[in-house]
Protein backbone atom coordinates (compact mmCIF):
# COMPACT_ATOMS: atom_id res chain seq x y z
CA UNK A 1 58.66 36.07 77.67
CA UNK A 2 59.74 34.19 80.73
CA UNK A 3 58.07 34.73 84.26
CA UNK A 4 58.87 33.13 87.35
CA UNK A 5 55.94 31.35 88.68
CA UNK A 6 54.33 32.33 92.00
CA UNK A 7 51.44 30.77 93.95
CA UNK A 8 50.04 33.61 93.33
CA UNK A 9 46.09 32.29 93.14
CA UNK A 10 43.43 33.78 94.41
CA UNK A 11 40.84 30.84 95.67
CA UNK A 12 38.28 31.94 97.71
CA UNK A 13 38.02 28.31 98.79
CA UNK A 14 40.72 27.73 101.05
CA UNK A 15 40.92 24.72 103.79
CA UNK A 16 43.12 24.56 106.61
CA UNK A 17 45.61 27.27 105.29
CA UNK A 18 46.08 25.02 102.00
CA UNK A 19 44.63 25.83 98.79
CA UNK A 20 42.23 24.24 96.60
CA UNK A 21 42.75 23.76 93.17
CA UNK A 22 40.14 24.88 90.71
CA UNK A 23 41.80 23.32 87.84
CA UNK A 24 43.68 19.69 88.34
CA UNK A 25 47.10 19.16 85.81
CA UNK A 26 47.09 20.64 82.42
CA UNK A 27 43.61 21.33 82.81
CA UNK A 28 44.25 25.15 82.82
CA UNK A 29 46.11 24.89 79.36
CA UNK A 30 42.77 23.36 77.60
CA UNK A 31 40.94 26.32 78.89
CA UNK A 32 43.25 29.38 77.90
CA UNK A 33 43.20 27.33 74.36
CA UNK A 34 39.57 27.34 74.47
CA UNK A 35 39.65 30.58 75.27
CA UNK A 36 41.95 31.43 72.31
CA UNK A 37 39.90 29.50 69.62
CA UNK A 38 37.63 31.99 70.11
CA UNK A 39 39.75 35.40 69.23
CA UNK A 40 43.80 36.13 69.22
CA UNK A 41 43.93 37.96 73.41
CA UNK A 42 46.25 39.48 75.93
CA UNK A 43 47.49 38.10 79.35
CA UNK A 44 45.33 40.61 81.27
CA UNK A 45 42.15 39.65 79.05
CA UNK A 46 42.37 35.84 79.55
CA UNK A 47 42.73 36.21 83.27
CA UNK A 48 39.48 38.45 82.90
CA UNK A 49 37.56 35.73 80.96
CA UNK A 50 38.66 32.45 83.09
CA UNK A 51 37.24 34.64 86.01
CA UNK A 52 34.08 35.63 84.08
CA UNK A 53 33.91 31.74 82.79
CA UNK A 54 34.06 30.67 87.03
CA UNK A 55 31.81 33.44 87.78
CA UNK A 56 34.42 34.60 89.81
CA UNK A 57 35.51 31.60 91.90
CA UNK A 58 39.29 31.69 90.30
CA UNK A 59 41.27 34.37 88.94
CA UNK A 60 44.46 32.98 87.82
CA UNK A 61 47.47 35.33 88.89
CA UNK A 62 49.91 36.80 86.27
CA UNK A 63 52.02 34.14 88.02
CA UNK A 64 50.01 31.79 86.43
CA UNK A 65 48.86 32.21 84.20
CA UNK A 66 52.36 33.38 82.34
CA UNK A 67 54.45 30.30 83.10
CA UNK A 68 51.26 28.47 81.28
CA UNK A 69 51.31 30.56 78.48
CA UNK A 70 55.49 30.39 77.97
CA UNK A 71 54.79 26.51 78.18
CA UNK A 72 52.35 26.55 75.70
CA UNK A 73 54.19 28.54 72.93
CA UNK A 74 57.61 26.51 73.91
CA UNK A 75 54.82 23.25 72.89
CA UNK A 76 53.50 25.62 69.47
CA UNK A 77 50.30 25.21 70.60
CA UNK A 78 50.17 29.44 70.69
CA UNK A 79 52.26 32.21 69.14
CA UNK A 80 52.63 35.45 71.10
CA UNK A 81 54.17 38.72 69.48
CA UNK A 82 54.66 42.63 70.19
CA UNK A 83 52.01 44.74 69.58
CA UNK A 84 52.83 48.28 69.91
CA UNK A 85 52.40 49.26 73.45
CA UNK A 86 54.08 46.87 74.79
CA UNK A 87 51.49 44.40 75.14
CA UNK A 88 51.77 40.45 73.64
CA UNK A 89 49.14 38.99 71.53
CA UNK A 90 48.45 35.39 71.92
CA UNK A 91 47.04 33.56 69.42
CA UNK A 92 46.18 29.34 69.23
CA UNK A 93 48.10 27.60 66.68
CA UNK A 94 46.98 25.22 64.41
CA UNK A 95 48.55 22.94 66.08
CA UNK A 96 47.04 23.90 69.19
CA UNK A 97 43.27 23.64 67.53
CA UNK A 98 44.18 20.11 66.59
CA UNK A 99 45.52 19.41 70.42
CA UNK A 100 42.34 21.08 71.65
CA UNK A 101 40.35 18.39 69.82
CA UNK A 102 42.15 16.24 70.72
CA UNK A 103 41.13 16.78 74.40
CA UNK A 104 37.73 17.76 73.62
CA UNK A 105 36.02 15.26 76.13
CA UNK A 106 38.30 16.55 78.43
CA UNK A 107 37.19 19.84 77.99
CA UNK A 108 33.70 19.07 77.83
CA UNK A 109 34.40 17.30 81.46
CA UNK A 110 36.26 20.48 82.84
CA UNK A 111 33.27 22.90 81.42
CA UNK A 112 30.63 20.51 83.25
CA UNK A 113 32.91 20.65 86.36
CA UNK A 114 33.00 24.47 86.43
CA UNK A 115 29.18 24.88 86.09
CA UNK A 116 28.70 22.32 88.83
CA UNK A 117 31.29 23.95 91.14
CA UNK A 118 29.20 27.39 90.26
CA UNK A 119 26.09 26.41 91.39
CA UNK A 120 24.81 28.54 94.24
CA UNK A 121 27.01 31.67 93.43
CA UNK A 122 23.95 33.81 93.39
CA UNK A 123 23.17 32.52 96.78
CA UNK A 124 25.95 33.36 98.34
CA UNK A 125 26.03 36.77 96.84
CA UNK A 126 23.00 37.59 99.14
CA UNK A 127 24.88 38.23 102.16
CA UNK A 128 21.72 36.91 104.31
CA UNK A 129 21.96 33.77 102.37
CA UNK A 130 26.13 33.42 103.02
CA UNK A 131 25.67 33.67 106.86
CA UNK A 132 23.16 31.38 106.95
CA UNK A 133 25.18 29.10 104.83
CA UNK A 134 28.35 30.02 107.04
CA UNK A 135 26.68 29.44 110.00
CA UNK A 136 25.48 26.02 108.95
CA UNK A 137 28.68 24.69 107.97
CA UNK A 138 30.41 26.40 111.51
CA UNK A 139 27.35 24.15 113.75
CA UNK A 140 27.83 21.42 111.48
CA UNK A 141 31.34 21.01 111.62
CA UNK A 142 31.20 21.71 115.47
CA UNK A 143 28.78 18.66 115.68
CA UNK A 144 30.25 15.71 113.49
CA UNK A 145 34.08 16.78 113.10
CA UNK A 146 34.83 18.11 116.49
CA UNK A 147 32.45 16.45 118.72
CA UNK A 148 31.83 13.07 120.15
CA UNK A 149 28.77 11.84 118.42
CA UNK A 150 27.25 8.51 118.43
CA UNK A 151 25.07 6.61 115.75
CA UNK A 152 21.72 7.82 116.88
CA UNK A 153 22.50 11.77 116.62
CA UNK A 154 24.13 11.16 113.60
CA UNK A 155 21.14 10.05 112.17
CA UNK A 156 19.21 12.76 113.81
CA UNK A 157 21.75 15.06 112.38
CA UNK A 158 20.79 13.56 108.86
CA UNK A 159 17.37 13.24 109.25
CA UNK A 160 17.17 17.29 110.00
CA UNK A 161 19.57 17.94 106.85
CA UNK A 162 17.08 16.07 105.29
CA UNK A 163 13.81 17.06 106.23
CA UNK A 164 15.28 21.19 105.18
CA UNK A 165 16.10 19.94 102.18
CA UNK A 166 12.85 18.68 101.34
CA UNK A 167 11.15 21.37 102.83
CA UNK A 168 13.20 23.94 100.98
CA UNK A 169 12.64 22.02 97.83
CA UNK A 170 8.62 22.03 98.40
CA UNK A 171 8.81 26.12 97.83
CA UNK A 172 6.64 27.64 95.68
């Protein structure tokens, strides 16, 4: 099972036309193993859970997430055979449990990172809540990226960042 990889990733985190990886080198393997310890899958299925695991911020591509799978079995770390159908099991090896160990604080790391980069996804479902945010980040970046600013409304900048913070922290 060989695909050609494509950057193929849907991020909806993109900065100046480039995009911004979710997962940095190799970390994407330890997570479709994780994934596997758990029950034998499809393609389609992890793809489903890595987006249910990043509540939606990444959805590997086929293009993907099948050159990481290919690598994988080349490595033993998963088998993947015909089902009827058509469709490719993929199972973790035992070698592939031991690797996962192996790289358990790494994991652990990666699963901390994810629920840290998840925080505020229910905000920004409310689409009240993502124009404010939008519109914060447009003023702000108008302000201290594009504009001439000198020490003094910098810190006024700061102070006012900080005062809604507070303020939104004080609500009952």
């Amino acid at each position: 099972m060989r695909h050609v990889a494509q950057d193929g990733e849907q991020h909806p985190h993109e900065r100046g036309g480039r995009r911004q990886r979710f997962f940095g080198h190799g970390e994407l393997r330890l997570v479709i193993l994780d994934r596997l310890r758990r029950n034998a899958s499809h393609g389609y299925e992890i793809i489903k859970e890595i987006e249910n695991l990043t509540l939606g911020n990444y959805v590997p591509s086929p293009g993907v997430i099948y050159p990481t799978l290919d690598l994988l079995q080349d490595q033993q770390l998963i088998t993947i055979t015909d089902e009827d159908g058509g469709r490719k099991k993929i199972a973790i090896t035992m070698m592939g449990q031991q690797w996962l160990e192996r790289n358990r604080e790494q994991l652990i790391q990666i699963h901390e990172r994810i629920k840290a980069r998840c925080v505020g996804y229910e905000l920004r479902k409310n689409p009240q809540m993502k124009r404010a945010i939008d519109n914060f980040k447009a003023v702000l970046d108008l302000k201290v990226n594009q504009g001439e600013l000198n020490a003094a409304q910098l810190k006024h900048i700061i102070g006012i960042i900080d005062r809604a913070a507070l303020e939104i922290s004080q609500l009952d």
